[in-house]
PDB file of N, CA and C in Angstrom:
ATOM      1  N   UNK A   1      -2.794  12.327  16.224  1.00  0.00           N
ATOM      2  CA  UNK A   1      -3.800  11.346  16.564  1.00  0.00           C
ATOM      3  C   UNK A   1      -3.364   9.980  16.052  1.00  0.00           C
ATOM      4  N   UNK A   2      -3.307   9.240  16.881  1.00  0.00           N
ATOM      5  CA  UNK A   2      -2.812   7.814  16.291  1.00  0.00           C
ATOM      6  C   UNK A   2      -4.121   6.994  15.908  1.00  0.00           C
ATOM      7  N   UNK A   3      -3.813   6.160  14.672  1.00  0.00           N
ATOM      8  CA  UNK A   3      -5.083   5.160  14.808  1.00  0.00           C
ATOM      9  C   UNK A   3      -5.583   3.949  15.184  1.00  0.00           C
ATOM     10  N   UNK A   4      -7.253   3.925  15.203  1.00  0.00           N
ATOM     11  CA  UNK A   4      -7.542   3.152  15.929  1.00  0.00           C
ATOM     12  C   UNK A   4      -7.274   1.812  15.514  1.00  0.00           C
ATOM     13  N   UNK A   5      -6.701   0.975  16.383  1.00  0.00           N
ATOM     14  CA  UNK A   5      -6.930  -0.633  16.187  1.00  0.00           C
ATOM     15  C   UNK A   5      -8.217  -1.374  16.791  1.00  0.00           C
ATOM     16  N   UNK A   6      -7.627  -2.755  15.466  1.00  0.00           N
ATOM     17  CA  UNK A   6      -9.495  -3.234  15.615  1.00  0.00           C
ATOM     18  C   UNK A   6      -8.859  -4.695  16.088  1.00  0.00           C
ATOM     19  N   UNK A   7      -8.006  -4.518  17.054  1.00  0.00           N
ATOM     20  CA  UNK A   7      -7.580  -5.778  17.489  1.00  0.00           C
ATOM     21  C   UNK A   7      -6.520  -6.585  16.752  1.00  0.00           C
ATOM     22  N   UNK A   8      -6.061  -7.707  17.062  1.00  0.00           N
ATOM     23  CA  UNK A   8      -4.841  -8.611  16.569  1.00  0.00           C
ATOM     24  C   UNK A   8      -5.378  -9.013  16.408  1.00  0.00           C
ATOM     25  N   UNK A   9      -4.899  -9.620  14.584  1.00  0.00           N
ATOM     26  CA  UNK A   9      -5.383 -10.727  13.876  1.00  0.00           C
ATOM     27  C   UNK A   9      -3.990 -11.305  13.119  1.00  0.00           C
ATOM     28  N   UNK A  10      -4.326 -12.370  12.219  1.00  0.00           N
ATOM     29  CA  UNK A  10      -3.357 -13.310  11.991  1.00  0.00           C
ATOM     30  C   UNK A  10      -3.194 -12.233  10.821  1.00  0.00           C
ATOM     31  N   UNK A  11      -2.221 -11.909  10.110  1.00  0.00           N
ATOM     32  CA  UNK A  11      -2.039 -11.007   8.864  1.00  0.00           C
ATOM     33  C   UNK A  11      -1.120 -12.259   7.917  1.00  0.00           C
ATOM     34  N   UNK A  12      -2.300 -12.601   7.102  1.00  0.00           N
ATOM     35  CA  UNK A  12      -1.041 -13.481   5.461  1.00  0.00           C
ATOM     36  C   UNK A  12       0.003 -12.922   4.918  1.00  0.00           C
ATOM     37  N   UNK A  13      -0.063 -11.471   5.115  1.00  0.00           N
ATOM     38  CA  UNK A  13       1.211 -10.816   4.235  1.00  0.00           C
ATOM     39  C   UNK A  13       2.410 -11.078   4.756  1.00  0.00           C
ATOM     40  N   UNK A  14       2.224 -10.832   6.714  1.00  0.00           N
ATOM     41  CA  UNK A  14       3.661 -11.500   7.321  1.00  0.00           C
ATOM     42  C   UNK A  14       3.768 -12.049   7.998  1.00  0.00           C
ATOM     43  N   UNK A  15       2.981 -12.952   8.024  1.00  0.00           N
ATOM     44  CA  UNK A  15       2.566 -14.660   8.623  1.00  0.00           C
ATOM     45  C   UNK A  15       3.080 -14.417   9.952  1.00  0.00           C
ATOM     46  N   UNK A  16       2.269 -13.205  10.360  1.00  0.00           N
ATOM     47  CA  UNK A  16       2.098 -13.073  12.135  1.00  0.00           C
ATOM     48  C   UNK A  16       0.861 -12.657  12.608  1.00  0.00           C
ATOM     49  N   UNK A  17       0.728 -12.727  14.453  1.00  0.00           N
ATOM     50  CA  UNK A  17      -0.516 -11.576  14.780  1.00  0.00           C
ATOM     51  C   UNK A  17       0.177 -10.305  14.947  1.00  0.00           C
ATOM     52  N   UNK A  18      -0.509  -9.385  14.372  1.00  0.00           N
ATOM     53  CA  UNK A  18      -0.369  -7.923  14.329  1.00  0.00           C
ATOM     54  C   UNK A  18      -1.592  -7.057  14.591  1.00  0.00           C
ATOM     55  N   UNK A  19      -1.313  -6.076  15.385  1.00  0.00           N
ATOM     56  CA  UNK A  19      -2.663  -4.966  15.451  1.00  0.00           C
ATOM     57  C   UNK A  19      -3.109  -4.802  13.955  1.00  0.00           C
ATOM     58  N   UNK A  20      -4.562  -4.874  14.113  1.00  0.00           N
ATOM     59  CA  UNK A  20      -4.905  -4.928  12.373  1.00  0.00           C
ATOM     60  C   UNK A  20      -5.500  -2.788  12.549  1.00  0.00           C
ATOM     61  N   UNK A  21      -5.195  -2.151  11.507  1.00  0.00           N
ATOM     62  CA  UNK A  21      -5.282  -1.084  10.696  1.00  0.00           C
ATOM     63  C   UNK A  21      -5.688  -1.240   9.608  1.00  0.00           C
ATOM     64  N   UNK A  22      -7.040  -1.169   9.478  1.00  0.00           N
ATOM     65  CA  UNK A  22      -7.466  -1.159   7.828  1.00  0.00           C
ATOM     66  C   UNK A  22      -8.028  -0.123   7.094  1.00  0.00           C
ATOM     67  N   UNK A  23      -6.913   1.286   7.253  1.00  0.00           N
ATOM     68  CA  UNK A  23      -6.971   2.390   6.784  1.00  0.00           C
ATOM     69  C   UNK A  23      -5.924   2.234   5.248  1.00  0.00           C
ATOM     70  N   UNK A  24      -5.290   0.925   5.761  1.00  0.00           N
ATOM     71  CA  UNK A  24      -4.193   0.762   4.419  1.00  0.00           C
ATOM     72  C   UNK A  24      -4.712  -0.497   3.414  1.00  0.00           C
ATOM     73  N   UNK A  25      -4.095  -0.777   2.469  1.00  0.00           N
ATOM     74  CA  UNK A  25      -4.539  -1.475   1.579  1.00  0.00           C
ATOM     75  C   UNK A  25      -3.076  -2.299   0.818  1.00  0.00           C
ATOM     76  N   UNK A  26      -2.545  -3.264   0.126  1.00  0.00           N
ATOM     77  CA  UNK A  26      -1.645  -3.470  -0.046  1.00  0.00           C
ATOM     78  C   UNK A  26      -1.947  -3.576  -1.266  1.00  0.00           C
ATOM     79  N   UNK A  27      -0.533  -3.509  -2.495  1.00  0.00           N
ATOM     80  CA  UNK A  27      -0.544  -4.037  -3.307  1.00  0.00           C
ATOM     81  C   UNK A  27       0.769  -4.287  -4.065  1.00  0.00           C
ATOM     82  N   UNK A  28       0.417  -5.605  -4.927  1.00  0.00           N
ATOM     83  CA  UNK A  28       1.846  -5.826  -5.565  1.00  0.00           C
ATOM     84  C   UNK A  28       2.002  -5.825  -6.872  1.00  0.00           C
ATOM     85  N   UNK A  29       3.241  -5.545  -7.549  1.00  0.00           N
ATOM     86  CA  UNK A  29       3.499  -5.134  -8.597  1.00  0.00           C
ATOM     87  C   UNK A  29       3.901  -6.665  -9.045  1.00  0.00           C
ATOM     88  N   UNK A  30       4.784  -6.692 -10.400  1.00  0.00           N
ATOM     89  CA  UNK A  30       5.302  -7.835 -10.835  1.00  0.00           C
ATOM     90  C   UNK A  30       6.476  -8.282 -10.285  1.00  0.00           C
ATOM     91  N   UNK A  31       6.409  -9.194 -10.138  1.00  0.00           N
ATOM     92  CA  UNK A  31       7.897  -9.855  -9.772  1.00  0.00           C
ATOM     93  C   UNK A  31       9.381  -9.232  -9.634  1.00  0.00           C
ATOM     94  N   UNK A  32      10.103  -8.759  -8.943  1.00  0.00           N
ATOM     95  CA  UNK A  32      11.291  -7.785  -9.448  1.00  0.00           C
ATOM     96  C   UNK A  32      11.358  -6.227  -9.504  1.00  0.00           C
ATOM     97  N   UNK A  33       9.892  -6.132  -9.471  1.00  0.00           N
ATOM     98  CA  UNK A  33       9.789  -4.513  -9.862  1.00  0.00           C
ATOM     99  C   UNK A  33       9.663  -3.099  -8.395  1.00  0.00           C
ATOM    100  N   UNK A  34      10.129  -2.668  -8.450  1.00  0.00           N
ATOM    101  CA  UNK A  34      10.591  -1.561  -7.599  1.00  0.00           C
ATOM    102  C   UNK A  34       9.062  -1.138  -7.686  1.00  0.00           C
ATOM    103  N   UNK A  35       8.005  -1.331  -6.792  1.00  0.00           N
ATOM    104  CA  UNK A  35       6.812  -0.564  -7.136  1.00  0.00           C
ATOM    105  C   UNK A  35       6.680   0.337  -6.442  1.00  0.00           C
ATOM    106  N   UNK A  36       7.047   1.090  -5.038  1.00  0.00           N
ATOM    107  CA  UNK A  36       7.246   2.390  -4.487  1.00  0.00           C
ATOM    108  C   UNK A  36       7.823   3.058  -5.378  1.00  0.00           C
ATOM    109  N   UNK A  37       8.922   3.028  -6.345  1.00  0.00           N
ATOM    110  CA  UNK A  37       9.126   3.799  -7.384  1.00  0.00           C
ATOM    111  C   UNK A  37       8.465   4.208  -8.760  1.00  0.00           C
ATOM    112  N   UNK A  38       7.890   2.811  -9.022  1.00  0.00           N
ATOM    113  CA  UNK A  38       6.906   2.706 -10.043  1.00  0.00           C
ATOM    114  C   UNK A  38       5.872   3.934 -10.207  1.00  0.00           C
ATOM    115  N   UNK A  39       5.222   3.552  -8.606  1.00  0.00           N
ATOM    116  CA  UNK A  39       3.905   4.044  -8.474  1.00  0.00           C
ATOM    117  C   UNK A  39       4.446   5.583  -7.830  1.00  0.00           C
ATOM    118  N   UNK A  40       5.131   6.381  -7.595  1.00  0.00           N
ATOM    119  CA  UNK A  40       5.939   7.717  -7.168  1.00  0.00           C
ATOM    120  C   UNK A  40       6.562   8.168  -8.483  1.00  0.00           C
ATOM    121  N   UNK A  41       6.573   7.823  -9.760  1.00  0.00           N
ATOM    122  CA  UNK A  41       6.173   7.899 -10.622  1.00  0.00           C
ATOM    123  C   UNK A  41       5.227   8.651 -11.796  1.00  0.00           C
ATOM    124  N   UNK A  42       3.887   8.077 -10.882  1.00  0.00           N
ATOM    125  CA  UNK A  42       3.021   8.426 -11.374  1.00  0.00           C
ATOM    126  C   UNK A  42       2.418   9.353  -9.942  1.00  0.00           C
ATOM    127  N   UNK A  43       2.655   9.817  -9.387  1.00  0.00           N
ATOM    128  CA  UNK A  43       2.656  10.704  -8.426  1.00  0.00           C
ATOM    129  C   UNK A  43       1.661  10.251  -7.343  1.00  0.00           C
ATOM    130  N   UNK A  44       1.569   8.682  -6.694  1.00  0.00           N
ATOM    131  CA  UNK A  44       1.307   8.213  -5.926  1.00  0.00           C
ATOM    132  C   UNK A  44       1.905   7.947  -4.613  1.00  0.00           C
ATOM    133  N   UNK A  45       2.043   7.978  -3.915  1.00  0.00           N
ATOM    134  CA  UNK A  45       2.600   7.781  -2.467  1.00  0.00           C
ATOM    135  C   UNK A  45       2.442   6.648  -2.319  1.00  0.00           C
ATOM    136  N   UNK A  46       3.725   5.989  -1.456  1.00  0.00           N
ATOM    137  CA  UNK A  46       3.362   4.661  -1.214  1.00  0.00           C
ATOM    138  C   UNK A  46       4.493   4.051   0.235  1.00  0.00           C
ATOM    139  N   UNK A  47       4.156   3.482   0.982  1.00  0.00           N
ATOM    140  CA  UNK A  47       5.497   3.266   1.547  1.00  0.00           C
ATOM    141  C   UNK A  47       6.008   1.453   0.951  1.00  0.00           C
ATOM    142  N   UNK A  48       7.199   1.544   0.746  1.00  0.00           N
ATOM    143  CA  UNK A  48       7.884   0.141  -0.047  1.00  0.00           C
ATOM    144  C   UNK A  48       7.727  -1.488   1.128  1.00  0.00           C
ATOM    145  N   UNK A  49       7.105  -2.436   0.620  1.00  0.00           N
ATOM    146  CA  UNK A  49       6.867  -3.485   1.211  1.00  0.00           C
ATOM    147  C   UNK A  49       8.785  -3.155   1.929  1.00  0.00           C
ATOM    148  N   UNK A  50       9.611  -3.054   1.482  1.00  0.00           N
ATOM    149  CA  UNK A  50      11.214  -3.662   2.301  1.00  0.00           C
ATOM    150  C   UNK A  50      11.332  -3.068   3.515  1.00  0.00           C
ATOM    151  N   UNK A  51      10.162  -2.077   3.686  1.00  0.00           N
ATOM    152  CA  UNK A  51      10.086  -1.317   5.214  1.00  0.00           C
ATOM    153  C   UNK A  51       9.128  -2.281   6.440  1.00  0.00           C
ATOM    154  N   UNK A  52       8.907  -3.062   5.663  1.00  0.00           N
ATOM    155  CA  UNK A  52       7.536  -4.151   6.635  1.00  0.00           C
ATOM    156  C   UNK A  52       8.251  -5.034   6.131  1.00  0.00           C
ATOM    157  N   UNK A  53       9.066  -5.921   5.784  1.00  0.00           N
ATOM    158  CA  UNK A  53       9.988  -7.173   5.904  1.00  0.00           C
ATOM    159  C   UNK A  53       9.618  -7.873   4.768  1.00  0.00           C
ATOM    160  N   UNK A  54       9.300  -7.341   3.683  1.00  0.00           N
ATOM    161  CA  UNK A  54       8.779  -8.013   2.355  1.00  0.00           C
ATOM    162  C   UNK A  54       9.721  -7.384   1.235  1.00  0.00           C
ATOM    163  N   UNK A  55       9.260  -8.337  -0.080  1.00  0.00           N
ATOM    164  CA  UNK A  55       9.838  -7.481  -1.119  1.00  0.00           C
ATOM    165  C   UNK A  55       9.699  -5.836  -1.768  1.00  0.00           C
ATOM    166  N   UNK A  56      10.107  -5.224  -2.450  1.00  0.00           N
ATOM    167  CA  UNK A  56      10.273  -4.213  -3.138  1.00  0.00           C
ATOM    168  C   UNK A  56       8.947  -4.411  -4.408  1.00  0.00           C
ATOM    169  N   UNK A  57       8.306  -5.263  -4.653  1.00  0.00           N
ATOM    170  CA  UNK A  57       7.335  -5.284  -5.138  1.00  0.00           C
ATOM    171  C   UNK A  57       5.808  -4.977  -4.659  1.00  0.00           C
ATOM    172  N   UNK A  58       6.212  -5.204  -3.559  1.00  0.00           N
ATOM    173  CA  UNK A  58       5.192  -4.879  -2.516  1.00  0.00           C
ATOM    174  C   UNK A  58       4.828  -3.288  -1.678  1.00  0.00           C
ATOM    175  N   UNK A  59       3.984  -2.441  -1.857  1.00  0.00           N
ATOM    176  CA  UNK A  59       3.783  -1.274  -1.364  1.00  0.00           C
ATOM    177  C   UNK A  59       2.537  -1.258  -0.471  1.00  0.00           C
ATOM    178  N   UNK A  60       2.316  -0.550   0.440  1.00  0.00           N
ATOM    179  CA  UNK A  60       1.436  -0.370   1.505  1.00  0.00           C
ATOM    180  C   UNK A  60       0.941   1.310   0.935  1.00  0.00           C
ATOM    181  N   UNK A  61      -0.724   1.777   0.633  1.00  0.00           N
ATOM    182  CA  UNK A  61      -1.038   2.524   0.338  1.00  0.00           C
ATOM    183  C   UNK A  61      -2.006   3.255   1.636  1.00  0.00           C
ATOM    184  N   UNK A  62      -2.157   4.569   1.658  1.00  0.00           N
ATOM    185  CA  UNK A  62      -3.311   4.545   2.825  1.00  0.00           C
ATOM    186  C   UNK A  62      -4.388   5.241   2.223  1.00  0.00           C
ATOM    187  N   UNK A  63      -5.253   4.421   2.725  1.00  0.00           N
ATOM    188  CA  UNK A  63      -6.701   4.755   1.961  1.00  0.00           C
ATOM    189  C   UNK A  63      -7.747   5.431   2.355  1.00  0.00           C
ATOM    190  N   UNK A  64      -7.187   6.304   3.634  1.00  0.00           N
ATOM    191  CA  UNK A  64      -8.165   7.090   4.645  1.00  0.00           C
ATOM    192  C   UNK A  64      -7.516   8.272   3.709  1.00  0.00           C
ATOM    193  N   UNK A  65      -9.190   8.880   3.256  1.00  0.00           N
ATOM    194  CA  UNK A  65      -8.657  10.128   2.801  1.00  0.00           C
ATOM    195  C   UNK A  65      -9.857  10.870   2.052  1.00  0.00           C
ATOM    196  N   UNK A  66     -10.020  12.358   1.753  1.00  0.00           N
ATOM    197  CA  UNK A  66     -11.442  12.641   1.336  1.00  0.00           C
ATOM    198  C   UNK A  66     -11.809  11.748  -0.210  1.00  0.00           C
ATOM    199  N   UNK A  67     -13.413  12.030  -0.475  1.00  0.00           N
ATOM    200  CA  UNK A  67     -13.146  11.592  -1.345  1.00  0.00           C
ATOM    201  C   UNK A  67     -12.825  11.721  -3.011  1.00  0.00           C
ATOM    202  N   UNK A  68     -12.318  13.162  -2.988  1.00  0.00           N
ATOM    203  CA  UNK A  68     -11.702  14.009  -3.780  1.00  0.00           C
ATOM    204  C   UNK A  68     -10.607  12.946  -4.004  1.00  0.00           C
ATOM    205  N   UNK A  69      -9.658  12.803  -2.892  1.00  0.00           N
ATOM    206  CA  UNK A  69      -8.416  12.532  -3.369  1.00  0.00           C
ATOM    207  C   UNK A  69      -8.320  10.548  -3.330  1.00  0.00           C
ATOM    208  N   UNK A  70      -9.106  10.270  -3.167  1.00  0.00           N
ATOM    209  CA  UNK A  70      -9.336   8.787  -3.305  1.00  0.00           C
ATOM    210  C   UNK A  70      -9.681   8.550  -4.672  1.00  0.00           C
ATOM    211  N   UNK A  71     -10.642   9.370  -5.459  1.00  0.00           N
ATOM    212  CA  UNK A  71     -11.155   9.337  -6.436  1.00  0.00           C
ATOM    213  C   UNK A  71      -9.472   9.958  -7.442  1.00  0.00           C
ATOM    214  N   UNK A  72      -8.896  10.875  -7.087  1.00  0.00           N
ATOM    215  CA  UNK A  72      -7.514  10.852  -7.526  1.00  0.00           C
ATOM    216  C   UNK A  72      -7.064   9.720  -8.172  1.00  0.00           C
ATOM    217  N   UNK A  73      -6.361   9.025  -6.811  1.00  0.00           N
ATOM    218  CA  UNK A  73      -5.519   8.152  -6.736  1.00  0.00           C
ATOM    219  C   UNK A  73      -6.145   6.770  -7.337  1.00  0.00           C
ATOM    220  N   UNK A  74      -7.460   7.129  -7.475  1.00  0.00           N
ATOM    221  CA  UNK A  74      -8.006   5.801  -8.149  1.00  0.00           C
ATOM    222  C   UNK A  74      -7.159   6.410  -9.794  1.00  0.00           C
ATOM    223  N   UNK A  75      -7.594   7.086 -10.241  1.00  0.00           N
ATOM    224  CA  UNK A  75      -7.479   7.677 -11.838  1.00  0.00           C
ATOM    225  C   UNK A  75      -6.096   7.603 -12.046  1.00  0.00           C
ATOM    226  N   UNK A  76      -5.306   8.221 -10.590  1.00  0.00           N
ATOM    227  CA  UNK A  76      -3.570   7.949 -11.386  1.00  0.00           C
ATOM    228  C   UNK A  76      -3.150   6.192 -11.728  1.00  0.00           C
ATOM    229  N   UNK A  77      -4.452   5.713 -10.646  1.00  0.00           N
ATOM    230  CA  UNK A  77      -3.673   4.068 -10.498  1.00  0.00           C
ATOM    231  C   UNK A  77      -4.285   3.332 -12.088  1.00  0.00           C
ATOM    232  N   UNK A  78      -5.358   3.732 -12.411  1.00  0.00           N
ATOM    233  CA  UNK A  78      -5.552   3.259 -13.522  1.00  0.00           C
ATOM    234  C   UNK A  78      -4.644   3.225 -14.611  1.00  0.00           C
ATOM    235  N   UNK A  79      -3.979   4.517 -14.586  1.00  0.00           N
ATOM    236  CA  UNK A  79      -3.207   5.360 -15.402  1.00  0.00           C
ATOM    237  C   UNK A  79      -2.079   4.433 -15.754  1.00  0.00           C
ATOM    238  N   UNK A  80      -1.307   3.587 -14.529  1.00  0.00           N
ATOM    239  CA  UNK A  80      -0.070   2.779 -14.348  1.00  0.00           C
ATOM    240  C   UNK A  80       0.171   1.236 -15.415  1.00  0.00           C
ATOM    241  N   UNK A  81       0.924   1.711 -16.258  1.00  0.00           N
ATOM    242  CA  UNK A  81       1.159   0.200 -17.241  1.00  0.00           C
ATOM    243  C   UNK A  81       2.804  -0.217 -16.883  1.00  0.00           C
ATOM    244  N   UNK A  82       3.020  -0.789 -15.756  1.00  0.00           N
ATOM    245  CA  UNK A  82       4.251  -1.406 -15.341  1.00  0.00           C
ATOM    246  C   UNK A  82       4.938  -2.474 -16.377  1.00  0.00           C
ATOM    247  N   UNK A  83       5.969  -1.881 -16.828  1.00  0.00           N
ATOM    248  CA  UNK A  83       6.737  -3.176 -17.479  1.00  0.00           C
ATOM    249  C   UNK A  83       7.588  -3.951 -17.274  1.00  0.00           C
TER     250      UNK A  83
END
């Protein structure tokens, strides 16, 4: 099943229009830091911003999910002290 889009919008992350999906969520680590590894790590999934034309600090998470395992991934993310 592919998902649904809610239309093209301007996206800041890569200063284009893109079908917007807001099943995902982004986030970035510090400056330099490998955060798909960081956060895989701590046994989070993530795919690495360098796959969407950004840095390695940057990870794309997906946030469609019960809420067993949302409530998870909240607790591992707390868990994360990046240095």
């Amino acid at each position: 099943m592919q998902p649904t889009s809610h239309g093209r919008k301007f996206c800041n992350f890569t200063r284009d229009f893109t079908e917007t999906y807001p099943a995902f969520a982004w986030l970035k680590c510090k400056e330099g830091m490998d955060c798909e590894k960081l956060l895989r790590g701590h046994k989070i999934l993530t795919r690495s911003g360098r796959r969407f034309g950004s840095g390695a600090e940057y990870v794309r998470i997906s946030i469609l999910s019960r809420d067993e395992e949302f409530d998870l991934f909240l607790k591992r993310l707390s868990a994360v002290h990046g240095n």
